[in-house]
PDB file of N, CA and C in Angstrom:
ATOM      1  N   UNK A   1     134.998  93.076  88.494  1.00  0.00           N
ATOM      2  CA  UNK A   1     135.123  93.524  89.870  1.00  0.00           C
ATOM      3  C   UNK A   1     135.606  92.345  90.699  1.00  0.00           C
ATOM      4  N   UNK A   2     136.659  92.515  91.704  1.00  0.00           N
ATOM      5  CA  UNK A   2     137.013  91.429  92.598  1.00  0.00           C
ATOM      6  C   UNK A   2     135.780  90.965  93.210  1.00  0.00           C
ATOM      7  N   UNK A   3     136.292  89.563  92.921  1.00  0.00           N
ATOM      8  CA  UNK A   3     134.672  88.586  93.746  1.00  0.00           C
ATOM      9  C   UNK A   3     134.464  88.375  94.515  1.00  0.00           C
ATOM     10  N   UNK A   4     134.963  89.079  96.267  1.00  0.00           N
ATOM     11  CA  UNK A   4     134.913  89.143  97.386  1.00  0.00           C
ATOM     12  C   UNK A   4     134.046  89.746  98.029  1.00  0.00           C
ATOM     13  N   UNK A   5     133.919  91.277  96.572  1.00  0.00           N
ATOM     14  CA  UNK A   5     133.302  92.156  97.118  1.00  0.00           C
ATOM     15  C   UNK A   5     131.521  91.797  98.021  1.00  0.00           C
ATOM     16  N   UNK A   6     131.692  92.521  99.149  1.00  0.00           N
ATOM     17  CA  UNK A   6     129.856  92.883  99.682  1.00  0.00           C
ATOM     18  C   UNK A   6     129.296  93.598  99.321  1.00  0.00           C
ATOM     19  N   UNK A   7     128.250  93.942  98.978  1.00  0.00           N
ATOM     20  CA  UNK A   7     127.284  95.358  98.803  1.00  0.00           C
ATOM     21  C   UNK A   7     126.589  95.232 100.147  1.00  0.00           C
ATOM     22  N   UNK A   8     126.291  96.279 100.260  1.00  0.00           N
ATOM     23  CA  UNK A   8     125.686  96.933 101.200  1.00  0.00           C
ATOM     24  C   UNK A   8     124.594  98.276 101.236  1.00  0.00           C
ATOM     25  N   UNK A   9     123.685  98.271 101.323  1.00  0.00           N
ATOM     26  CA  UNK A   9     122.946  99.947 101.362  1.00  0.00           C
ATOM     27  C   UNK A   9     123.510 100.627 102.652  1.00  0.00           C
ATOM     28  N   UNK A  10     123.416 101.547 102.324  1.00  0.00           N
ATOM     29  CA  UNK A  10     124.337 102.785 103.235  1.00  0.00           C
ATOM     30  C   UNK A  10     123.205 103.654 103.797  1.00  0.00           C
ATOM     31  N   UNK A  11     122.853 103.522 105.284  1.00  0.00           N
ATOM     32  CA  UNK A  11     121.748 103.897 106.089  1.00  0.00           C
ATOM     33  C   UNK A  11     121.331 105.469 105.377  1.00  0.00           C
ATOM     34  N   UNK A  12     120.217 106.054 105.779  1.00  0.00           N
ATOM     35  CA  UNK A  12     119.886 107.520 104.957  1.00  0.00           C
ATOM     36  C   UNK A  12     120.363 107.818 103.724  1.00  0.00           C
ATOM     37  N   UNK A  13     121.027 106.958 102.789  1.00  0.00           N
ATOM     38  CA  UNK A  13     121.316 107.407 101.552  1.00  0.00           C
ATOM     39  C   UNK A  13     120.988 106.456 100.585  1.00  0.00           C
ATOM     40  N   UNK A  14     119.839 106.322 100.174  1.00  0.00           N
ATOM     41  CA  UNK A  14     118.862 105.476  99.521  1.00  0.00           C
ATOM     42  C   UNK A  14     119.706 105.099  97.971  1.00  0.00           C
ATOM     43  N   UNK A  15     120.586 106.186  97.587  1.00  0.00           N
ATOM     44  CA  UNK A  15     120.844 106.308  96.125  1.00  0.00           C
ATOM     45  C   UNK A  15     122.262 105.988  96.173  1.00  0.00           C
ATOM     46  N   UNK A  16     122.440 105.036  97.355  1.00  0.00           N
ATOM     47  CA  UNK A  16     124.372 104.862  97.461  1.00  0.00           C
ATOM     48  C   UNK A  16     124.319 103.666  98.138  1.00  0.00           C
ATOM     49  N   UNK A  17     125.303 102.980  97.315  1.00  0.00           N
ATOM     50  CA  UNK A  17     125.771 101.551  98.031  1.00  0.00           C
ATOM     51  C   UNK A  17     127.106 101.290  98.347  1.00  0.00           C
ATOM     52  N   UNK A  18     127.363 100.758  99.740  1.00  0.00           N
ATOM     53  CA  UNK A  18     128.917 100.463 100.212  1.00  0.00           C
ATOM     54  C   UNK A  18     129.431  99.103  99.572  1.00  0.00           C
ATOM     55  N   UNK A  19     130.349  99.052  98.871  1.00  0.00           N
ATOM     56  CA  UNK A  19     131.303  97.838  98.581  1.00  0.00           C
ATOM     57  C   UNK A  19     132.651  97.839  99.602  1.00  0.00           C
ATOM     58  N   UNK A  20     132.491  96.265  99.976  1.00  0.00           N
ATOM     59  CA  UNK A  20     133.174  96.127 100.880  1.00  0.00           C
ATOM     60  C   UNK A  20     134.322  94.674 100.893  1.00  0.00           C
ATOM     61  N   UNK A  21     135.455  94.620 101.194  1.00  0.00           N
ATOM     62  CA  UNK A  21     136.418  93.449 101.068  1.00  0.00           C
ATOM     63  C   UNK A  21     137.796  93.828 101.867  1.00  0.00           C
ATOM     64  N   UNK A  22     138.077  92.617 102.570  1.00  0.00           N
ATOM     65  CA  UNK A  22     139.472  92.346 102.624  1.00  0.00           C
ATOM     66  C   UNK A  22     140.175  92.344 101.920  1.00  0.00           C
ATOM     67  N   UNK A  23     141.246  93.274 101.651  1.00  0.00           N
ATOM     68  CA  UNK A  23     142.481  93.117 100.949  1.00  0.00           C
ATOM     69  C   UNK A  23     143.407  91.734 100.925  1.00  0.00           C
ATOM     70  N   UNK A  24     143.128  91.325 100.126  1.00  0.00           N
ATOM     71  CA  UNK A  24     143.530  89.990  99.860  1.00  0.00           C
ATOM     72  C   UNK A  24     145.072  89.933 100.469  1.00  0.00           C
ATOM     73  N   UNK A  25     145.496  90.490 100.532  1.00  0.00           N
ATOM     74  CA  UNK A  25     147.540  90.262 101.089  1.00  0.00           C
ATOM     75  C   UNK A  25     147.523  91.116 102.664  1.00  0.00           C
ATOM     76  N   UNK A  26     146.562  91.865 103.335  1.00  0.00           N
ATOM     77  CA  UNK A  26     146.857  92.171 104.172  1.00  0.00           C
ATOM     78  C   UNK A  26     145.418  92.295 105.354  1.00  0.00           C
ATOM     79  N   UNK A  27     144.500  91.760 104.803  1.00  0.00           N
ATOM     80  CA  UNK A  27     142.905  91.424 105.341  1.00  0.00           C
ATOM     81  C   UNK A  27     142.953  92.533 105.665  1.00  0.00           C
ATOM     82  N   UNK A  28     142.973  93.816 105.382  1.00  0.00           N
ATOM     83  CA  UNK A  28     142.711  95.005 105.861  1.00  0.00           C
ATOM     84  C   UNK A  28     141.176  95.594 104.967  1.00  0.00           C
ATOM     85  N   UNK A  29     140.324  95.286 105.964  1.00  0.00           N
ATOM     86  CA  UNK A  29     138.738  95.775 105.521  1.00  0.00           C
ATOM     87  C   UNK A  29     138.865  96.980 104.707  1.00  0.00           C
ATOM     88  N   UNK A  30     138.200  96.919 103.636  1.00  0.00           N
ATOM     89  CA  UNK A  30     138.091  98.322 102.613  1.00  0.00           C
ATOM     90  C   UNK A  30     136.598  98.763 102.543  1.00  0.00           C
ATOM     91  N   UNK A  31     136.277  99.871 102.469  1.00  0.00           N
ATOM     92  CA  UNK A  31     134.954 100.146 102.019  1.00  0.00           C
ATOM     93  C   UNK A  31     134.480 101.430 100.831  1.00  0.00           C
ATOM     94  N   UNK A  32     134.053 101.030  99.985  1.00  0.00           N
ATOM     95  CA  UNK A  32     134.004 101.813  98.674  1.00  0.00           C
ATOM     96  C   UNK A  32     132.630 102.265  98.646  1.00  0.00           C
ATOM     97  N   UNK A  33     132.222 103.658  98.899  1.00  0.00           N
ATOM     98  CA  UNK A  33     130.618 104.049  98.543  1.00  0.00           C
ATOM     99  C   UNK A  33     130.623 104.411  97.147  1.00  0.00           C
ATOM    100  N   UNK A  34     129.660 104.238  96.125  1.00  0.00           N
ATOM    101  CA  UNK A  34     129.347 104.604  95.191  1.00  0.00           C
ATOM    102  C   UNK A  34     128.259 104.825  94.979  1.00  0.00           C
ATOM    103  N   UNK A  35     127.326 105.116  94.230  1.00  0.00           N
ATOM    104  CA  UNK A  35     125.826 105.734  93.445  1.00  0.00           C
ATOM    105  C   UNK A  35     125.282 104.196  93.395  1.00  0.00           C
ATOM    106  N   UNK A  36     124.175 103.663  93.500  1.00  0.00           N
ATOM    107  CA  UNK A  36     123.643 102.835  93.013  1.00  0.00           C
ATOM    108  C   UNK A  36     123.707 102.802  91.293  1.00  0.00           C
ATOM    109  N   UNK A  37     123.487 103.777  90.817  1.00  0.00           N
ATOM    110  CA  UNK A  37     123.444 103.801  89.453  1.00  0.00           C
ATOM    111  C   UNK A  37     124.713 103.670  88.772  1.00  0.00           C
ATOM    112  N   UNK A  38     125.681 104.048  89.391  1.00  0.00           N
ATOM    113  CA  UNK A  38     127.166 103.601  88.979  1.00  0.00           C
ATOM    114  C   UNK A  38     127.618 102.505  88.805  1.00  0.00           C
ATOM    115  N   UNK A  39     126.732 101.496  89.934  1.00  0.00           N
ATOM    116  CA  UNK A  39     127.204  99.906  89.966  1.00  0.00           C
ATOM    117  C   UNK A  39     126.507  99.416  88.947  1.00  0.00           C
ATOM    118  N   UNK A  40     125.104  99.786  89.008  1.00  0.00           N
ATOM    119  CA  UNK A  40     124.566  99.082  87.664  1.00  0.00           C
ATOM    120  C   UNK A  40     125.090  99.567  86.047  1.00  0.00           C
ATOM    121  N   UNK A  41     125.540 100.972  85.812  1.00  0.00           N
ATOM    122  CA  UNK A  41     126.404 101.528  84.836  1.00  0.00           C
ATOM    123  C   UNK A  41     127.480 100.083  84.300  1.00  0.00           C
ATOM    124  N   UNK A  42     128.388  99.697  85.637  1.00  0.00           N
ATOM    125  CA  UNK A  42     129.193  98.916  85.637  1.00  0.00           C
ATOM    126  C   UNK A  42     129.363  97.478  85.491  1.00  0.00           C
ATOM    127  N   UNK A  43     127.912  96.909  86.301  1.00  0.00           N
ATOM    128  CA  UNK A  43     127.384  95.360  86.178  1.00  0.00           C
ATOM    129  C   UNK A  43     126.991  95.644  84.143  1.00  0.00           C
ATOM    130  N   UNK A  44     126.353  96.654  84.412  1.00  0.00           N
ATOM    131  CA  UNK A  44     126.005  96.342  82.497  1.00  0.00           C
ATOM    132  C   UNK A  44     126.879  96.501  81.503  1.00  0.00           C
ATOM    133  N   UNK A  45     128.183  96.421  81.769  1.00  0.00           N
ATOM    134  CA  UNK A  45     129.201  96.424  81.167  1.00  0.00           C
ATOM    135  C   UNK A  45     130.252  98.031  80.777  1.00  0.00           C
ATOM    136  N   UNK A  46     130.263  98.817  81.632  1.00  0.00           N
ATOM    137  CA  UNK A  46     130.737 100.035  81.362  1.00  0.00           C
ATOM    138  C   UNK A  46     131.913  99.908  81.842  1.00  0.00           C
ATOM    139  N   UNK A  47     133.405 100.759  81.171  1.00  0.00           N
ATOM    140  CA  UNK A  47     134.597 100.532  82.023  1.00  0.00           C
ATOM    141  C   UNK A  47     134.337 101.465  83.151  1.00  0.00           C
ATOM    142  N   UNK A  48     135.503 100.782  84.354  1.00  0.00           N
ATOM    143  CA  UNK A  48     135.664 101.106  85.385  1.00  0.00           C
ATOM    144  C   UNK A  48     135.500 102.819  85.576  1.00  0.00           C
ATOM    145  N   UNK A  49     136.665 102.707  84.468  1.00  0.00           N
ATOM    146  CA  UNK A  49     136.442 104.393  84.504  1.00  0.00           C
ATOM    147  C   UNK A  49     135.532 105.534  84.472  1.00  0.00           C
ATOM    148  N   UNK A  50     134.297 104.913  83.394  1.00  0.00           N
ATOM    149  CA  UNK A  50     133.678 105.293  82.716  1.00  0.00           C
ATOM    150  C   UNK A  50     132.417 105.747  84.174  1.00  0.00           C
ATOM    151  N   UNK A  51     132.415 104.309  84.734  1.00  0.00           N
ATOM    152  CA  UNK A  51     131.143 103.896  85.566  1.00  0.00           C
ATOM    153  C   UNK A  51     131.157 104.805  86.978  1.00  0.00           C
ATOM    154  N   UNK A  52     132.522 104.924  87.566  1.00  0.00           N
ATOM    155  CA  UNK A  52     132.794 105.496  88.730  1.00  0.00           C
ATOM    156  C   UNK A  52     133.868 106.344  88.203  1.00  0.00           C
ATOM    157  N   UNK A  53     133.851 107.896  87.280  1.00  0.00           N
ATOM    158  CA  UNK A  53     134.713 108.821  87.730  1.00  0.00           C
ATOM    159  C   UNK A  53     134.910 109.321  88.639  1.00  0.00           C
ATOM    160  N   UNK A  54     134.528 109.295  89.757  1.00  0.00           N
ATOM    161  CA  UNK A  54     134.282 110.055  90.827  1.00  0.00           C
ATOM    162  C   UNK A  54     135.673 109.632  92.083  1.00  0.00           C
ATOM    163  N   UNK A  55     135.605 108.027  91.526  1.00  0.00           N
ATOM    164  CA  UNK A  55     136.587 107.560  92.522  1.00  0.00           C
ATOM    165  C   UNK A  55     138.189 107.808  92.409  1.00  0.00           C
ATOM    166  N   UNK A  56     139.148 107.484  93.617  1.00  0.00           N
ATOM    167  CA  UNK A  56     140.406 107.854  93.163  1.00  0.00           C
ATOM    168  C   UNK A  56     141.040 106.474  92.423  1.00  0.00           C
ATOM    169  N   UNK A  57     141.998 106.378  91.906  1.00  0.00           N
ATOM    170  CA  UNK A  57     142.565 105.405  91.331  1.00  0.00           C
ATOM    171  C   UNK A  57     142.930 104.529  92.476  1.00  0.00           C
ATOM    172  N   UNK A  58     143.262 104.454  93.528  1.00  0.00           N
ATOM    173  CA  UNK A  58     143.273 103.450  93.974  1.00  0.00           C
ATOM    174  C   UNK A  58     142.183 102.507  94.649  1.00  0.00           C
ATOM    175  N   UNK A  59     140.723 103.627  94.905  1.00  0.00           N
ATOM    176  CA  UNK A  59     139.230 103.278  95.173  1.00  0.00           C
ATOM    177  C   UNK A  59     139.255 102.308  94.048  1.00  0.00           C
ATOM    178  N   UNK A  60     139.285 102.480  92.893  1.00  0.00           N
ATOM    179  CA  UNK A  60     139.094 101.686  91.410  1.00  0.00           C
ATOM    180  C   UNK A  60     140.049 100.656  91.009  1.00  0.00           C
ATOM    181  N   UNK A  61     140.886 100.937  91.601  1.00  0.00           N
ATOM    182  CA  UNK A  61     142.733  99.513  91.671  1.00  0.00           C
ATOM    183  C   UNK A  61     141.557  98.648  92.614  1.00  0.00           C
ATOM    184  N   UNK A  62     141.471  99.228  93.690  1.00  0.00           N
ATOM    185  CA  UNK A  62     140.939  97.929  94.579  1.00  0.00           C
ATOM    186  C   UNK A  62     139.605  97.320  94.388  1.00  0.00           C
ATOM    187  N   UNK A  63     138.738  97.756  93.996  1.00  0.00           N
ATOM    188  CA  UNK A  63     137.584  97.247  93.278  1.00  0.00           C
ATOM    189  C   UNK A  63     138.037  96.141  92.216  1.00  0.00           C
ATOM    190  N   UNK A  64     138.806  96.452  91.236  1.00  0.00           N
ATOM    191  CA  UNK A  64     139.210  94.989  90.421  1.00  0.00           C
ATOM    192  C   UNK A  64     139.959  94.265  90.727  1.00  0.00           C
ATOM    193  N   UNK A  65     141.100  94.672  91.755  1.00  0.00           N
ATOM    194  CA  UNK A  65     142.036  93.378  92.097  1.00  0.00           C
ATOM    195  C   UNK A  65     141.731  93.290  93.604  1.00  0.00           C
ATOM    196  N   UNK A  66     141.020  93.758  93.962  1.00  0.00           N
ATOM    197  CA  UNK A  66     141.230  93.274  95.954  1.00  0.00           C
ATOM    198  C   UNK A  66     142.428  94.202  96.589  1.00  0.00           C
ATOM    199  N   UNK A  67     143.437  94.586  95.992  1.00  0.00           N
ATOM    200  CA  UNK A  67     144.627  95.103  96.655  1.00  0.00           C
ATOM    201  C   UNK A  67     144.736  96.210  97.334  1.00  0.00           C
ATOM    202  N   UNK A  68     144.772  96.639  98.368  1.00  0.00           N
ATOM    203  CA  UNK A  68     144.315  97.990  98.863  1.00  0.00           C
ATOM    204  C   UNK A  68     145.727  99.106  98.925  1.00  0.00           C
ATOM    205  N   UNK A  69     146.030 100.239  99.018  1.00  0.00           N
ATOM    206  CA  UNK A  69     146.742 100.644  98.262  1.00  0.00           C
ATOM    207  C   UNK A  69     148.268 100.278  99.169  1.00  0.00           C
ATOM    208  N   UNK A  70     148.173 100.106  99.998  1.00  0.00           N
ATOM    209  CA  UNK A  70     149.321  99.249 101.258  1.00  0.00           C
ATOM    210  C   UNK A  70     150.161  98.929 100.310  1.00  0.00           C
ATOM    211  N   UNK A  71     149.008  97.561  99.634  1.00  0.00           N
ATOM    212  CA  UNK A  71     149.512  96.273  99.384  1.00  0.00           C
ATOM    213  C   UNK A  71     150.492  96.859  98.313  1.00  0.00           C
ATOM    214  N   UNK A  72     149.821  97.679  97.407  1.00  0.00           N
ATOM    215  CA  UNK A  72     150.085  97.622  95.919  1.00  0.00           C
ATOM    216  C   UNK A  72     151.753  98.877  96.176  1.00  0.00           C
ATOM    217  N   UNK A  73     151.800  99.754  97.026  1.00  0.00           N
ATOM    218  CA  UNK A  73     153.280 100.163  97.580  1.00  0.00           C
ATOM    219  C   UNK A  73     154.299  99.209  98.188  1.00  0.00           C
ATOM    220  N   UNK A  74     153.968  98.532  98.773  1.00  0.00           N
ATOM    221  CA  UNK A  74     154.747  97.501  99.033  1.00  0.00           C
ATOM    222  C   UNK A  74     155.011  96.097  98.149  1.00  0.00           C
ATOM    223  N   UNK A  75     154.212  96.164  96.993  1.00  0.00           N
ATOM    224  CA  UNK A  75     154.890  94.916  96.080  1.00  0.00           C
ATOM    225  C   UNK A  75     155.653  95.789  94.814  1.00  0.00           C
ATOM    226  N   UNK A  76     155.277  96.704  94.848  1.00  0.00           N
ATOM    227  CA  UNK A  76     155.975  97.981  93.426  1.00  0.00           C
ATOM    228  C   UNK A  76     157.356  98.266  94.654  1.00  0.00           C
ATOM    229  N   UNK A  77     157.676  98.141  96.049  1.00  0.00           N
ATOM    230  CA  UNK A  77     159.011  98.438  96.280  1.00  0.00           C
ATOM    231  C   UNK A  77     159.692  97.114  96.064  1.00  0.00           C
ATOM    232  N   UNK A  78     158.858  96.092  96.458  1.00  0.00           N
ATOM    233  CA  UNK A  78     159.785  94.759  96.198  1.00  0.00           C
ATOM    234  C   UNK A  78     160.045  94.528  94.556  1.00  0.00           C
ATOM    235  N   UNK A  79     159.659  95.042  93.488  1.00  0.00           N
ATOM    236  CA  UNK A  79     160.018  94.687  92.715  1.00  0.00           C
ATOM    237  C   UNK A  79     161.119  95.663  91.527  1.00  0.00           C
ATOM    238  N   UNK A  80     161.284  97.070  92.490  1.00  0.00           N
ATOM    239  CA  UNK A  80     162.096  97.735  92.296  1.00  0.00           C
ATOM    240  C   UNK A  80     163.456  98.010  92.571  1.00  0.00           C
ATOM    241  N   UNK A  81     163.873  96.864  93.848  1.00  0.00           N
ATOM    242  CA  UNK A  81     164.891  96.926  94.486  1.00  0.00           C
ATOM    243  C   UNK A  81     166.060  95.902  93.283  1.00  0.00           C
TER     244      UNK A  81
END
C-alpha cells in the first residue's frame, strides 16, 4: 500500500476505516472507505484484489501507487502521443 496513506475511523461506522493521501503528482486529497476487516485481510498479506473486491480499480490503483485517477489519464495520454 502507498506509504502516505492515513487511516482514520469513520464517525457512526465502527466497522469502516477511511484511507486517506495526496496524490502524489497533483496533491489532490483522496479518500478510500473500506471494512476494517478488509485492511487487516490486506496488512496480513492478501492481494489487493482479493482484500477489497468491493472497490473500483482505480480506488485500488490509488491505494498502491498514490496516483489518483487524473494523474494516471494524463500520463497514459503523454505517453501515447
Amino acid at each position: 500500500m502507498y506509504g502516505r496513506i492515513g487511516k482514520m475511523s469513520v464517525p457512526g461506522q465502527p466497522d469502516k476505516v477511511a484511507l486517506t493521501a495526496g496524490c502524489f503528482c497533483h496533491g489532490e486529497t483522496v479518500t478510500v472507505v473500506v471494512r476494517k476487516v478488509q485492511l487487516l485481510m490486506y496488512e496480513a498479506g492478501a492481494f489487493m484484489q482479493d482484500a477489497f473486491p468491493d472497490l473500483s480499480n482505480e480506488q485500488k490503483e490509488f491505494l498502491i501507487s498514490g496516483m489518483c485517477p487524473k494523474g494516471w489519464t494524463e500520463m497514459c495520454d503523454e505517453t501515447e502521443g
